[in-house]
Protein backbone atom coordinates (compact mmCIF):
# COMPACT_ATOMS: atom_id res chain seq x y z
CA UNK A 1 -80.06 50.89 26.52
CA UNK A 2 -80.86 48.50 23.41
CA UNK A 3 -78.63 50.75 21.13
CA UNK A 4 -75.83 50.30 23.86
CA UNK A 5 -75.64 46.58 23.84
CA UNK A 6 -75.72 46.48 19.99
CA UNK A 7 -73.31 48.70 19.55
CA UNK A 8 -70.98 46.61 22.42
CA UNK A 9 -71.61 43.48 20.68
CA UNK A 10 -70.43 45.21 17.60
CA UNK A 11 -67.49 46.37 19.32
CA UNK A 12 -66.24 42.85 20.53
CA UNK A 13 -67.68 41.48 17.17
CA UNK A 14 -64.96 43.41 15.29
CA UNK A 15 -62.05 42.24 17.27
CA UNK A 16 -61.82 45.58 19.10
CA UNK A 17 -59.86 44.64 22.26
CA UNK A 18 -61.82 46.76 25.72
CA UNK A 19 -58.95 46.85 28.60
CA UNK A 20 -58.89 43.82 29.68
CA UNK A 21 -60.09 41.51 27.41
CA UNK A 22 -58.39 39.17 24.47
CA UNK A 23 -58.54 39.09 20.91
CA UNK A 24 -59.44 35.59 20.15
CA UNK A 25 -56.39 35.59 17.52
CA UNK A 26 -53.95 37.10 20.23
CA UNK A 27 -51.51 34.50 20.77
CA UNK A 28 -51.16 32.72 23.33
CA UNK A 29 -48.41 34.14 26.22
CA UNK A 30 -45.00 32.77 25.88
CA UNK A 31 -44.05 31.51 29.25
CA UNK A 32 -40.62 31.97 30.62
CA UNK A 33 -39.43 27.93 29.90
CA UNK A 34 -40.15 24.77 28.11
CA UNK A 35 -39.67 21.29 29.46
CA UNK A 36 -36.77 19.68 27.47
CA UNK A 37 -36.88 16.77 25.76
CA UNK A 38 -32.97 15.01 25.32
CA UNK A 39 -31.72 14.11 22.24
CA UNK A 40 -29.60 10.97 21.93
CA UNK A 41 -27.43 10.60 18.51
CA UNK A 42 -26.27 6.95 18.05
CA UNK A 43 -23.21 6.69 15.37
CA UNK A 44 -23.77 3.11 14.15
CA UNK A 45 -23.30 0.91 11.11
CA UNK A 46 -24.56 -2.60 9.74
CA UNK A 47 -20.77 -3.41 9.99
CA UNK A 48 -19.88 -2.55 13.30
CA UNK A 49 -19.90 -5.52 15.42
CA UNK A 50 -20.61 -4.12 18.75
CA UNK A 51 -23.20 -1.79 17.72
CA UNK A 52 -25.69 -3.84 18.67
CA UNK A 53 -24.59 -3.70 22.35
CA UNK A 54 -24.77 0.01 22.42
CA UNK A 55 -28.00 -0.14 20.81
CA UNK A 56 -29.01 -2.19 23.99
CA UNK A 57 -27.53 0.16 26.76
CA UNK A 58 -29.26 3.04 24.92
CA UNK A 59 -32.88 1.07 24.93
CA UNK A 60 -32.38 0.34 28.17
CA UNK A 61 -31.37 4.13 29.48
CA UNK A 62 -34.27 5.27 27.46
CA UNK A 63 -36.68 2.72 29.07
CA UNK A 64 -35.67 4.22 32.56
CA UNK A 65 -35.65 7.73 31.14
CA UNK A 66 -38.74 8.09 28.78
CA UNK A 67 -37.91 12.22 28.04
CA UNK A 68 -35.66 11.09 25.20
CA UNK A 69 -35.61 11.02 21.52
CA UNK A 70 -33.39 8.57 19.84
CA UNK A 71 -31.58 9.32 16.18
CA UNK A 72 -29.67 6.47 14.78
CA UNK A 73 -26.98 7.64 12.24
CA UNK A 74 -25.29 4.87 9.93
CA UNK A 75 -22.07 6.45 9.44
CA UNK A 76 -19.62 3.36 9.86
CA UNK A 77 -18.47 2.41 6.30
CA UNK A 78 -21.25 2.88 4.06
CA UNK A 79 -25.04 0.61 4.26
CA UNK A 80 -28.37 -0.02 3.33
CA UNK A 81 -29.01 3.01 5.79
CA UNK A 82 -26.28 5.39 4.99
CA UNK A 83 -26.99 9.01 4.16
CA UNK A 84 -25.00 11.52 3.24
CA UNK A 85 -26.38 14.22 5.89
CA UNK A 86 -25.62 11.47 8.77
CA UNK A 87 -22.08 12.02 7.33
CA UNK A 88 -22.01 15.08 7.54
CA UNK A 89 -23.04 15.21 10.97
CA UNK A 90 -20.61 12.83 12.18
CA UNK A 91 -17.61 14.44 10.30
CA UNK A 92 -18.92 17.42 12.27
CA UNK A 93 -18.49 15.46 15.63
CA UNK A 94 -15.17 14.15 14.97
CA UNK A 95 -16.89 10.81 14.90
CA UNK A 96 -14.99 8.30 12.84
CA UNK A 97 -15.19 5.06 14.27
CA UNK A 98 -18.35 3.31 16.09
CA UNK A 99 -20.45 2.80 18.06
CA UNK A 100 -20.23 6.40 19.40
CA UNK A 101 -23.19 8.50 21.30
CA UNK A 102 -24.22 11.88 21.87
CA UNK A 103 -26.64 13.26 24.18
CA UNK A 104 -27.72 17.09 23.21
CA UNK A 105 -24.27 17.71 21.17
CA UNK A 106 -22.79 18.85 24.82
CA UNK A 107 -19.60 17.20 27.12
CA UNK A 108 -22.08 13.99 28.88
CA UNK A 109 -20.13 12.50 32.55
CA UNK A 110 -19.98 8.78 32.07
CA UNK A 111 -17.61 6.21 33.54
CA UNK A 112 -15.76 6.77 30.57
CA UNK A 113 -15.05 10.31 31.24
CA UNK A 114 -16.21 13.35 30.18
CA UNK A 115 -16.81 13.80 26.55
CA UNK A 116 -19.13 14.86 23.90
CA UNK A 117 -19.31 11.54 22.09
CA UNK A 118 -18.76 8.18 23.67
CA UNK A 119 -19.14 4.76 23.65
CA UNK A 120 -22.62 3.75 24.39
CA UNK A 121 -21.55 0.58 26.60
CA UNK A 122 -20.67 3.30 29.22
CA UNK A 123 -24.66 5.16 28.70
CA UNK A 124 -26.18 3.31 32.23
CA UNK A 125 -23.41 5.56 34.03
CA UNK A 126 -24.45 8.54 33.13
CA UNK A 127 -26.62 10.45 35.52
CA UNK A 128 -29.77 12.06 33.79
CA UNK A 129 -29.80 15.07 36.24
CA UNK A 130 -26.45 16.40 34.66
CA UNK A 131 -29.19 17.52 31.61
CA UNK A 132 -31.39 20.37 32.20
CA UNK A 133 -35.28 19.65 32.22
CA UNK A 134 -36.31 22.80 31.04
CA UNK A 135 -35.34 25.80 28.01
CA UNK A 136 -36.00 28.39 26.39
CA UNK A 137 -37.36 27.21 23.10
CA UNK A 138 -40.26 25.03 21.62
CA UNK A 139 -40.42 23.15 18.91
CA UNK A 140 -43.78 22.05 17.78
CA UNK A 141 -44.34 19.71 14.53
CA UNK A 142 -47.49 19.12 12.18
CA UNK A 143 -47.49 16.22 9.70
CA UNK A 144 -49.90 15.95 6.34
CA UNK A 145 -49.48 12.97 4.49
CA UNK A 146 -51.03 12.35 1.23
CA UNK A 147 -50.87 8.12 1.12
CA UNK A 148 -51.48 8.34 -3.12
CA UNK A 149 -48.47 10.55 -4.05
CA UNK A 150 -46.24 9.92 -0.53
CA UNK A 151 -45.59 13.48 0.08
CA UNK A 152 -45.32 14.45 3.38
CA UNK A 153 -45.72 18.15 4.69
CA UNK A 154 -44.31 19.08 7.73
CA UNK A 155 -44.65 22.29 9.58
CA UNK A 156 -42.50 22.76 12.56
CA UNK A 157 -42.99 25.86 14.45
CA UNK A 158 -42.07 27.66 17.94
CA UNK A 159 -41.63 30.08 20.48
CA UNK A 160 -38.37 31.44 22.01
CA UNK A 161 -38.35 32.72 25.82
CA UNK A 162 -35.38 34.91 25.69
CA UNK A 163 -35.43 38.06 23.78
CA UNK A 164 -31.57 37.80 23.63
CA UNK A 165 -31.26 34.20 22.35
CA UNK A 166 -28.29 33.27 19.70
CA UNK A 167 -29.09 32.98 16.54
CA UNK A 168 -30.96 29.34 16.21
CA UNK A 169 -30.77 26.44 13.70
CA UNK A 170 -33.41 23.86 12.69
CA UNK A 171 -32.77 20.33 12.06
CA UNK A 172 -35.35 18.19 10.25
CA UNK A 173 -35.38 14.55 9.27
CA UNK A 174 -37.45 11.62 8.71
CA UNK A 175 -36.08 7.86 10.72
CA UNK A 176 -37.91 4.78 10.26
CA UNK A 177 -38.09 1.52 12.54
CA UNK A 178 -38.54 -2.15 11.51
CA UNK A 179 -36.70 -2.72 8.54
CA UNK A 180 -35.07 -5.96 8.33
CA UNK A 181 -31.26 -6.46 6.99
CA UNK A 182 -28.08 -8.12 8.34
CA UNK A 183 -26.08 -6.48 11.21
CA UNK A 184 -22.86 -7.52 12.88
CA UNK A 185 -23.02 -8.84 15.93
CA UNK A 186 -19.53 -9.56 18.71
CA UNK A 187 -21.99 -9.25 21.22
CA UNK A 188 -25.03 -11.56 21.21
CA UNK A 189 -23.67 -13.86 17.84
CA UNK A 190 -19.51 -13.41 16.94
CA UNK A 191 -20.79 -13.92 13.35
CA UNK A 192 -23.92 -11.81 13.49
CA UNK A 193 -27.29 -12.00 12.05
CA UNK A 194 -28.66 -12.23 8.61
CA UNK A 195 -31.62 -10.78 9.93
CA UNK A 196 -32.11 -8.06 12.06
CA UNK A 197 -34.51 -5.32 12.88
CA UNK A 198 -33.19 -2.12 12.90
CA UNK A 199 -34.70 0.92 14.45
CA UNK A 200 -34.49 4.78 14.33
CA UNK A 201 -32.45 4.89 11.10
CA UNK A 202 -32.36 8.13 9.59
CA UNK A 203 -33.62 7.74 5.90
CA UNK A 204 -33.94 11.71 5.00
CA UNK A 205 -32.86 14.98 5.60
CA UNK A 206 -35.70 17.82 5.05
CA UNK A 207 -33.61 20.47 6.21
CA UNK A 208 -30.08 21.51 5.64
CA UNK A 209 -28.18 18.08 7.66
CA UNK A 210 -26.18 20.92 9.89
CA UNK A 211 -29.08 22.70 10.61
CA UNK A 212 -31.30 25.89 8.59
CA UNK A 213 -30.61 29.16 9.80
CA UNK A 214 -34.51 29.71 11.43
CA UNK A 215 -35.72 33.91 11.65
CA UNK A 216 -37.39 34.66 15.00
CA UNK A 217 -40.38 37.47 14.62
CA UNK A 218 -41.49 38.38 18.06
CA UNK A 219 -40.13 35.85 19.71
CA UNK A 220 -41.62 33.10 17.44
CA UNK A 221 -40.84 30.94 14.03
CA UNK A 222 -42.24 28.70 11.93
CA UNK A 223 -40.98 26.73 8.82
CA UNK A 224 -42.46 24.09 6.31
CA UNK A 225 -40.90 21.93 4.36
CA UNK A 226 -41.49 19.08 1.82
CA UNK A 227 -40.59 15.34 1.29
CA UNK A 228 -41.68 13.01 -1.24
CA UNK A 229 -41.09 9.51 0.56
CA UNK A 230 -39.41 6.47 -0.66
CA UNK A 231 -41.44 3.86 -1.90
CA UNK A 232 -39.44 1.43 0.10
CA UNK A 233 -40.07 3.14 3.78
CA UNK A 234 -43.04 2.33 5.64
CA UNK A 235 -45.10 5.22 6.13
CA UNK A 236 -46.80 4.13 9.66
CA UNK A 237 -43.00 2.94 10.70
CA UNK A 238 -41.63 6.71 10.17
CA UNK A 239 -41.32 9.64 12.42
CA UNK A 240 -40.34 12.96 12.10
CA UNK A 241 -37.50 14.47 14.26
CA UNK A 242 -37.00 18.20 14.79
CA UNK A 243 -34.57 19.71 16.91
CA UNK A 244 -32.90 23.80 17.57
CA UNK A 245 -29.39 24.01 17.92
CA UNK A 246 -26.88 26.87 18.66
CA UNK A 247 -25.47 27.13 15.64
CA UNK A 248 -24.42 23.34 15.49
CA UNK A 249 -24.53 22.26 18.88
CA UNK A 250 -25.66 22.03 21.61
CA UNK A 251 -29.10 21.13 21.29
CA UNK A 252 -31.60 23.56 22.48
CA UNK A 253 -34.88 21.35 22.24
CA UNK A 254 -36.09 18.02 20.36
CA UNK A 255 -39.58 17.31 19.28
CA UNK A 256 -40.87 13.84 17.26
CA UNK A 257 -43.87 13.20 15.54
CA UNK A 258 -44.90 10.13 13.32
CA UNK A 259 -45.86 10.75 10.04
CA UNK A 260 -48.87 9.13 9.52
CA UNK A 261 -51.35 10.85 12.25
CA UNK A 262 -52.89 7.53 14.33
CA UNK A 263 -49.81 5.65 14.09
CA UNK A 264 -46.73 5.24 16.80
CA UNK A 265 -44.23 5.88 13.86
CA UNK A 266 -42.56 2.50 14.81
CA UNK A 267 -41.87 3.58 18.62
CA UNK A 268 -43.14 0.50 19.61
CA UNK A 269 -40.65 -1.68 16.89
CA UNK A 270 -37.43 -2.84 19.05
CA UNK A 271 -34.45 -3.43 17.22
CA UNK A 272 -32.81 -7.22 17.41
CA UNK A 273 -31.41 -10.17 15.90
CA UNK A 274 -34.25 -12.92 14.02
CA UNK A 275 -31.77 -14.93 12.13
CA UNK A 276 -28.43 -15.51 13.20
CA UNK A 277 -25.39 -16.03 9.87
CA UNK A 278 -24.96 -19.76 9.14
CA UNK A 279 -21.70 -20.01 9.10
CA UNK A 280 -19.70 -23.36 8.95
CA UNK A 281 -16.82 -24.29 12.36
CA UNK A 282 -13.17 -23.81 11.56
CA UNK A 283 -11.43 -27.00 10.01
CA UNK A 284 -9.78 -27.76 11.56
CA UNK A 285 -10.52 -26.33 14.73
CA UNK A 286 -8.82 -23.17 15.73
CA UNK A 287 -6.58 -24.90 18.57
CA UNK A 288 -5.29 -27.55 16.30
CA UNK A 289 -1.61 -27.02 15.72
CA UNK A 290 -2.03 -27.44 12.32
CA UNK A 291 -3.80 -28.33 8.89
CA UNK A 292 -3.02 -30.38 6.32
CA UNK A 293 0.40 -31.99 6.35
CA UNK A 294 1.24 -31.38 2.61
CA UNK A 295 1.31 -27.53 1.28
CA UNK A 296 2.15 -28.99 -1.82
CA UNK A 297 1.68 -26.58 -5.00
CA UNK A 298 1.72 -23.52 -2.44
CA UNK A 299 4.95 -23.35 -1.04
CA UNK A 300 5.17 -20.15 -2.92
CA UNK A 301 2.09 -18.32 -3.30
CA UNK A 302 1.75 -14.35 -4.53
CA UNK A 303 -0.56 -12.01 -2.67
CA UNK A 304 -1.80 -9.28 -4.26
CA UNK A 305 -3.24 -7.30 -1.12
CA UNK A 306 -1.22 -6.22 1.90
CA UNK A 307 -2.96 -4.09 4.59
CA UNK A 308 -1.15 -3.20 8.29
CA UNK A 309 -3.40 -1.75 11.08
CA UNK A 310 -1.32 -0.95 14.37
CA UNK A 311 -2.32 -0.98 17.86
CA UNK A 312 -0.76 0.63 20.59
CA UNK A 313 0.64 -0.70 24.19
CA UNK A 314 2.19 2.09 25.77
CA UNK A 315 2.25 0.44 29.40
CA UNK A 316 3.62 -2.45 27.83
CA UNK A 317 6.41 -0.20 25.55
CA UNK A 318 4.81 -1.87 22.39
CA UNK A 319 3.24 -1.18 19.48
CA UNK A 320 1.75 -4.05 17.30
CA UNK A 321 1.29 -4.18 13.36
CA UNK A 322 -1.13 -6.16 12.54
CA UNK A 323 -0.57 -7.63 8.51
CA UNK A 324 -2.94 -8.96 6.41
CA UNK A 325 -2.41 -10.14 3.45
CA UNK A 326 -4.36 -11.92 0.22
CA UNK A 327 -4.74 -12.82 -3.36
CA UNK A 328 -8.37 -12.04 -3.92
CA UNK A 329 -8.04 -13.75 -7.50
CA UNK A 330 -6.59 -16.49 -6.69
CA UNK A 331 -9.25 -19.91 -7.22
CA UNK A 332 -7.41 -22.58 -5.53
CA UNK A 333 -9.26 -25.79 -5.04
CA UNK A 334 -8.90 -27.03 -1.40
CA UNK A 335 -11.10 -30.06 -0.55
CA UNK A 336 -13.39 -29.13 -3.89
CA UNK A 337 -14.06 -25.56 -2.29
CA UNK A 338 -12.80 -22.93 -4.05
CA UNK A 339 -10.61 -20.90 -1.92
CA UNK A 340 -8.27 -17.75 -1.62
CA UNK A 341 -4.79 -17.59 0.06
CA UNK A 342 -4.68 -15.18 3.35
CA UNK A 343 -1.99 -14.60 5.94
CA UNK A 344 -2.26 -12.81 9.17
CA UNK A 345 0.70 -11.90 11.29
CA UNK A 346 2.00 -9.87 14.32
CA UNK A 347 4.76 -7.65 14.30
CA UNK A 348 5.61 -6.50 17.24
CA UNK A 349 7.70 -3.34 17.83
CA UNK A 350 9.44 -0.62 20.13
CA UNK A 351 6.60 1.77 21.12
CA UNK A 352 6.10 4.76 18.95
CA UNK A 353 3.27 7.92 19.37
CA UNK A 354 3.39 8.52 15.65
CA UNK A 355 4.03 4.72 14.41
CA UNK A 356 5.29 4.44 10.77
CA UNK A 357 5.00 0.79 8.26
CA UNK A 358 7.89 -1.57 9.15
CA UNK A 359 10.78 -1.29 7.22
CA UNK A 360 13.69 -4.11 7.98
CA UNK A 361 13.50 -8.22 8.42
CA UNK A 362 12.00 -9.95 11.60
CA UNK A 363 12.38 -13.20 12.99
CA UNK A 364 9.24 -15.28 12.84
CA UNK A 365 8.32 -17.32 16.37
CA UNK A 366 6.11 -18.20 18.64
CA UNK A 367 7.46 -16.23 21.46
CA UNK A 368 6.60 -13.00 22.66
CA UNK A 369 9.44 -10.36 22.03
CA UNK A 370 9.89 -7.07 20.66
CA UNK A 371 11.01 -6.85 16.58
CA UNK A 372 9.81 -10.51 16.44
CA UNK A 373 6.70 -11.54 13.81
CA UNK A 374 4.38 -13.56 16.38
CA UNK A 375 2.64 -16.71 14.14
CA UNK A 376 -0.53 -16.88 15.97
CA UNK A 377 -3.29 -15.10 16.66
CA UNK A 378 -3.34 -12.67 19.72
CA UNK A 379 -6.08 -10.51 21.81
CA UNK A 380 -6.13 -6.91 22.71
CA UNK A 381 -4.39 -7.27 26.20
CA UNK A 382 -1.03 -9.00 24.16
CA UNK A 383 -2.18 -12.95 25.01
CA UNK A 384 -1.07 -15.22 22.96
CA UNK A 385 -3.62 -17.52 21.46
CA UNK A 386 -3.20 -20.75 19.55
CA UNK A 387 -3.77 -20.44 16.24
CA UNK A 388 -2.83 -20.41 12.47
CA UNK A 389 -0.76 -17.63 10.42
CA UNK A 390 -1.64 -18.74 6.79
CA UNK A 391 -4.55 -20.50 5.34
CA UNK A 392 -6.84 -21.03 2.89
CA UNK A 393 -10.08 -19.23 2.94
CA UNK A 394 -13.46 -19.95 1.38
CA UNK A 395 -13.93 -17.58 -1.47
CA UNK A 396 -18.06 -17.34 -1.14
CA UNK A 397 -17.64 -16.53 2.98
CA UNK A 398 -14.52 -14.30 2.19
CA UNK A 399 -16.87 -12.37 -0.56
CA UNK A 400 -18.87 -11.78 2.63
CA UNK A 401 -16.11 -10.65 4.65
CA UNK A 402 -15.47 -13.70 6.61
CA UNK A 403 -12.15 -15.45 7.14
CA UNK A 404 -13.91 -19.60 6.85
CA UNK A 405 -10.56 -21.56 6.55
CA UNK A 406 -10.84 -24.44 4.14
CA UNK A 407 -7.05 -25.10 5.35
CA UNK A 408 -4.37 -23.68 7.95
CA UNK A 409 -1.09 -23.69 9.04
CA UNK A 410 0.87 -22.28 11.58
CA UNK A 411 4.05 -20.60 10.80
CA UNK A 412 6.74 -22.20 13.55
CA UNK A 413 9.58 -20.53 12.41
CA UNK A 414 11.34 -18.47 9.68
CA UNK A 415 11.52 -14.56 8.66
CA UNK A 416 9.97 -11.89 7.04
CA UNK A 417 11.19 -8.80 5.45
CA UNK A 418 9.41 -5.54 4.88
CA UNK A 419 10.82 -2.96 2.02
CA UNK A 420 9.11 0.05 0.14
CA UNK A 421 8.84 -2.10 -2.75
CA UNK A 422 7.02 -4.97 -1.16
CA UNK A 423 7.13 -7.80 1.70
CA UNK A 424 8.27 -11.42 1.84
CA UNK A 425 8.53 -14.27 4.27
CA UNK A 426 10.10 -17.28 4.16
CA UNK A 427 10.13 -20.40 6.99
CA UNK A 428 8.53 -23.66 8.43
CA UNK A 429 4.97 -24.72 9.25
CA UNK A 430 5.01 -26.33 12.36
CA UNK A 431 4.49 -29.78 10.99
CA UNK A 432 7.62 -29.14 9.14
CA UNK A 433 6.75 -27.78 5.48
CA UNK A 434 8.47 -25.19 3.96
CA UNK A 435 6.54 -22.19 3.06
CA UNK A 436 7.51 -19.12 1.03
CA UNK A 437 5.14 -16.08 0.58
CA UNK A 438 5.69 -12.77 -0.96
CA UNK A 439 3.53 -9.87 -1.45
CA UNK A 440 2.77 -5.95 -2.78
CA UNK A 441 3.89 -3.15 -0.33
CA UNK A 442 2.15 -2.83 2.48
CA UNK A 443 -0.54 0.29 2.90
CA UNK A 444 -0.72 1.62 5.74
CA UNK A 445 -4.76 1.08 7.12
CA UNK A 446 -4.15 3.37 10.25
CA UNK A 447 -5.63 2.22 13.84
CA UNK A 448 -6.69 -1.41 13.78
CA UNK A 449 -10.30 -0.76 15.04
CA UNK A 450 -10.81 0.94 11.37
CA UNK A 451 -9.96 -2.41 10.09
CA UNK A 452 -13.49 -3.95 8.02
CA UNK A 453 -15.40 -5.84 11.22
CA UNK A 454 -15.65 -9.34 9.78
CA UNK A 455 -11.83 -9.78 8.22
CA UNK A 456 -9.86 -11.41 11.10
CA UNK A 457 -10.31 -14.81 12.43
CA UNK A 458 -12.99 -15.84 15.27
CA UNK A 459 -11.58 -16.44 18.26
CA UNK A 460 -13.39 -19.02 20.15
């Protein structure tokens, strides 16, 4: 009886599995599903001037639906928080213009529509229970950080419920929360802020930006990789994201981690504004009708930049160049500020689906018609609003993409020409001073919301 019970401890001792029992390095069973966690993909930019009223519908849909994981990609014109996998990504999406959202890569119902990208004003209409709450894969992540050399191990590893899943990629980044630059702001601030926190940046890819090909060996995978961080990130304000895709999309599951075990990996860091741009009023005001009586020494002036952005008005049979124009050498001294010549105008034309630069000359007014330059500013649903065609700009805000006049005039009356070989226009300010300006050919910017956030005039 003795020898029996030795011999059965050495039995079980050895890792011999008896029917019915379970090697203590069996794994454990793979059940049939996996609650999902949603990933949300914000296309952003420091530039884009209603960003930060995306980011705010997002916060708050995430508040009311914890189960998320938020990825903020800087892909609008090029910042302090600009990689080139983000790029990637979004050239992948057809993303090229901001702020634009994702949730899981698939077609999300919002007010706006149906669509794999949108606008994420329209993220409070869309219903959570459209998203499945479980799948078929895991994705689990382990972090080592060394704090003296900054490298950062991560493991990320899973099983896979379905023996005939597609063929799976990995994505695997690094985001950090709380660093403080400026932003653009048309939401809270028309000037923006100096200052703002940003949050959920991605600052590296660890994997291949489209996703790494993962293999699958009895239903599970694993895969390390290696990261030296930046010495500019904050360690304890950085989390690692991992998520499976199909390929490229959609997104099978989403996992995060920070990567400094004991730390919330700035979860708890809110993006927002802390100091607002100080940026001087209009002078004149913008509804004055006009600035300075005498134009004298700039009746003709040269510009050496000529941009046109269009927008179109198909219910209204329109579509609308918008022309900017400016010599970004010039150092004119208005009022002792040194200042740079700009002109903005409105051309408004027949509608076209495939619009092409002006070519001809148009009458400059104040009225409202078809093949008629419009001196004034105007708003997105074809308003007029008062305001002034050509001024002078203050070179130091202008450096920083603001249009500051130092002077202005409005253009009452006169005409401008467009040709391949350059643009001129001749006329009247309304006070009554003649005014000739003539500049390179125009290049054609495409759709006006690509036009750089910050060079058009505030309108109050």
């Amino acid at each position: 009886m003795k020898l029996y019970k030795i011999a059965l401890i050495a039995l079980v001792a050895v890792g011999l599995a008896l029917p019915g029992c379970k090697s203590k390095d069996d794994p454990e069973p793979i059940p049939e599903s996996f609650p999902k966690t949603q990933l949300i993909e914000e296309f952003t930019g420091q530039a884009c001037g209603y960003c930060p009223m995306g980011m705010d519908e997002v916060r708050a849909y995430m508040d009311a639906n914890p189960n998320y994981i938020l990825v903020m990609h800087h892909t609008y014109y090029t910042d302090n928080f600009t990689v080139a996998g983000s790029k990637e990504i979004a050239a992948a999406m057809l993303v090229n213009s901001a702020p634009k959202a994702c949730i899981n890569r698939v077609k999300t119902k919002s007010s706006q529509g149906n669509h794999t990208t949108f606008n994420p004003i329209y993220i409070s209409s869309v219903n959570p229970d459209q998203f499945a709450t479980t799948t078929y894969a895991s994705v689990d992540i382990a972090n080592e950080y060394d704090p003296d050399t900054r490298l950062l191990s991560v493991k990320v590893s899973g099983a896979i419920a379905k023996t005939d899943a597609p063929a799976l990629k990995l994505t695997v980044l690094v985001k950090e929360s709380g660093m403080i630059r400026p932003q653009e702001d048309n939401y809270k601030t028309y000037e923006g802020w100096e200052e703002f926190r940003h949050t959920n940046a991605v600052r590296a890819f660890l994997s291949e930006p489209l996703g790494t090909q993962i293999t699958v060996t009895n239903q599970r995978y694993q895969a390390q990789f290696d990261l030296q961080l930046n010495k500019a990130w904050k360690p304890e304000n950085c989390m690692v994201v991992a998520f499976l895709t199909e390929d490229f999309q959609p997104v099978v599951q989403a996992a995060e981690k920070p990567v400094v075990d004991g730390t919330k990996g700035g979860a708890d860091i809110t993006h927002g504004g802390i100091k607002a741009y100080d940026v001087p009023d209009y002078y004149p005001e913008p509804n004055a009708n006009d600035g300075p009586a005498d134009i004298a020494g700039h009746e003709i002036d040269t510009l050496d930049v000529s941009m046109a952005y269009y927008r179109q008005f198909p219910d209204y049979n329109i579509t609308q160049w918008i022309i900017q124009a400016y010599n970004q050498n010039a150092t004119s001294k208005v009022d002792g500020t040194t200042s740079i010549p700009f002109i903005q105008l409105f051309l408004l034309l027949p509608y076209s689906a495939t619009p092409s630069l002006p070519v001809g000359t148009f009458p400059v007014n104040l009225t409202e018609q078809p093949q008629t330059v419009i001196a004034g500013y105007r708003n997105d649903s074809l308003v007029q609003i008062d305001g002034s065609a050509f001024y002078f700009c203050n070179l130091s805000y202008f450096k920083q993409n603001y249009l500051v006049p130092t002077a202005q005039w409005l253009i009452a009356d006169g005409e401008a020409t467009f040709a391949e070989d350059g643009w001129n226009l001749t006329g009247h300010t309304r006070n009554g001073s003649d005014i000739r300006l003539v500049g390179k050919p125009l290049v054609n910017k495409g759709n006006a919301d690509s036009a750089p956030a910050r060079i058009h005039p505030r309108v109050p």
